[in-house]
Protein backbone atom coordinates (compact mmCIF):
# COMPACT_ATOMS: atom_id res chain seq x y z
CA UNK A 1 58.87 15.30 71.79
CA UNK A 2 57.44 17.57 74.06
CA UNK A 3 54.73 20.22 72.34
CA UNK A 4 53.63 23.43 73.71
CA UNK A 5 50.24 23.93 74.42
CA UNK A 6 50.33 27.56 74.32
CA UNK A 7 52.29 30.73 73.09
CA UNK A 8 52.29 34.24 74.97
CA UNK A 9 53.93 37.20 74.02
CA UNK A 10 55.63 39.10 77.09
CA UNK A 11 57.41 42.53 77.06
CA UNK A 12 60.85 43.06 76.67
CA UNK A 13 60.66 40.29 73.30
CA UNK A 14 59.83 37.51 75.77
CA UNK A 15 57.93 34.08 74.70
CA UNK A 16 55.93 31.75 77.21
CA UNK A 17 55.21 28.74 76.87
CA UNK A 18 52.86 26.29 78.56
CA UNK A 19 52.99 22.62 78.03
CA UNK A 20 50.91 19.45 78.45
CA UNK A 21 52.31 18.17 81.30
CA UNK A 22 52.25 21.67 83.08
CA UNK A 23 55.57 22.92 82.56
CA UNK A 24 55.92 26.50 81.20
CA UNK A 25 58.83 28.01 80.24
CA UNK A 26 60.31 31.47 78.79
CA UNK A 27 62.16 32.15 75.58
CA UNK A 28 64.17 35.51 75.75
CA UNK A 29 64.32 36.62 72.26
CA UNK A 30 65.64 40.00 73.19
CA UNK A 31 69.36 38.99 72.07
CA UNK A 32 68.16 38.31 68.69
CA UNK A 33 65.55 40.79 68.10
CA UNK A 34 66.23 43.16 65.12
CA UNK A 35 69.39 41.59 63.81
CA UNK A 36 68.94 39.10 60.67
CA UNK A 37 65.78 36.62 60.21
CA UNK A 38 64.63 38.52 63.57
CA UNK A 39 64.20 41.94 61.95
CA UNK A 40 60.89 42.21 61.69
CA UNK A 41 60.47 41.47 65.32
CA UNK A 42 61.51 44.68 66.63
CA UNK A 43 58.20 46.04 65.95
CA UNK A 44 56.16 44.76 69.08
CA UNK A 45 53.25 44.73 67.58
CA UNK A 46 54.52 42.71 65.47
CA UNK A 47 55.84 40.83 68.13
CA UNK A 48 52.76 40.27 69.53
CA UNK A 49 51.10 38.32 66.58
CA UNK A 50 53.04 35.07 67.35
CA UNK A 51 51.01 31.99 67.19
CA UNK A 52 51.53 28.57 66.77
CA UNK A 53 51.64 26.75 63.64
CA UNK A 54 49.59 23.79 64.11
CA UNK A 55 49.21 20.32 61.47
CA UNK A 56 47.08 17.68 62.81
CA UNK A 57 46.05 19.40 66.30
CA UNK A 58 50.26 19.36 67.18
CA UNK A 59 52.35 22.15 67.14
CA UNK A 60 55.23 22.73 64.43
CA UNK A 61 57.04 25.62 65.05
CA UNK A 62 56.11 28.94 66.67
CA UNK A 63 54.76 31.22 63.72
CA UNK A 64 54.82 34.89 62.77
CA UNK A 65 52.60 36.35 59.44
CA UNK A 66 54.73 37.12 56.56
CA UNK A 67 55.80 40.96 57.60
């Protein structure tokens, strides 16, 4: 499985992503964004604190801190 590298928030609820072999994509969360388990991303500064959740040096999941 492929593992980003690196998470950056964009505006407009955006996600990119860089990976190890150069690639970099975008997640559009915009759809999703204040509606269920995506509530508390409406607030962009919230937003904004995504990270990745690392074990052992690979990434797990993208992360956000307990809102």
């Amino acid at each position: 499985m492929n593992r980003p590298l690196s998470v950056e928030p964009k505006s407009g609820f955006r996600l990119q992503l860089v990976y190890p072999d150069g690639i970099e994509g975008m997640i559009d969360l915009s759809p999703d964004v204040g509606r269920g388990v995506f509530a508390p991303l409406a607030d962009e500064a919230f937003f904004r604190t995504v990270r990745l959740r690392l074990e052992s040096g690979k990434c797990l999941s993208l992360a956000f801190p307990d809102p």
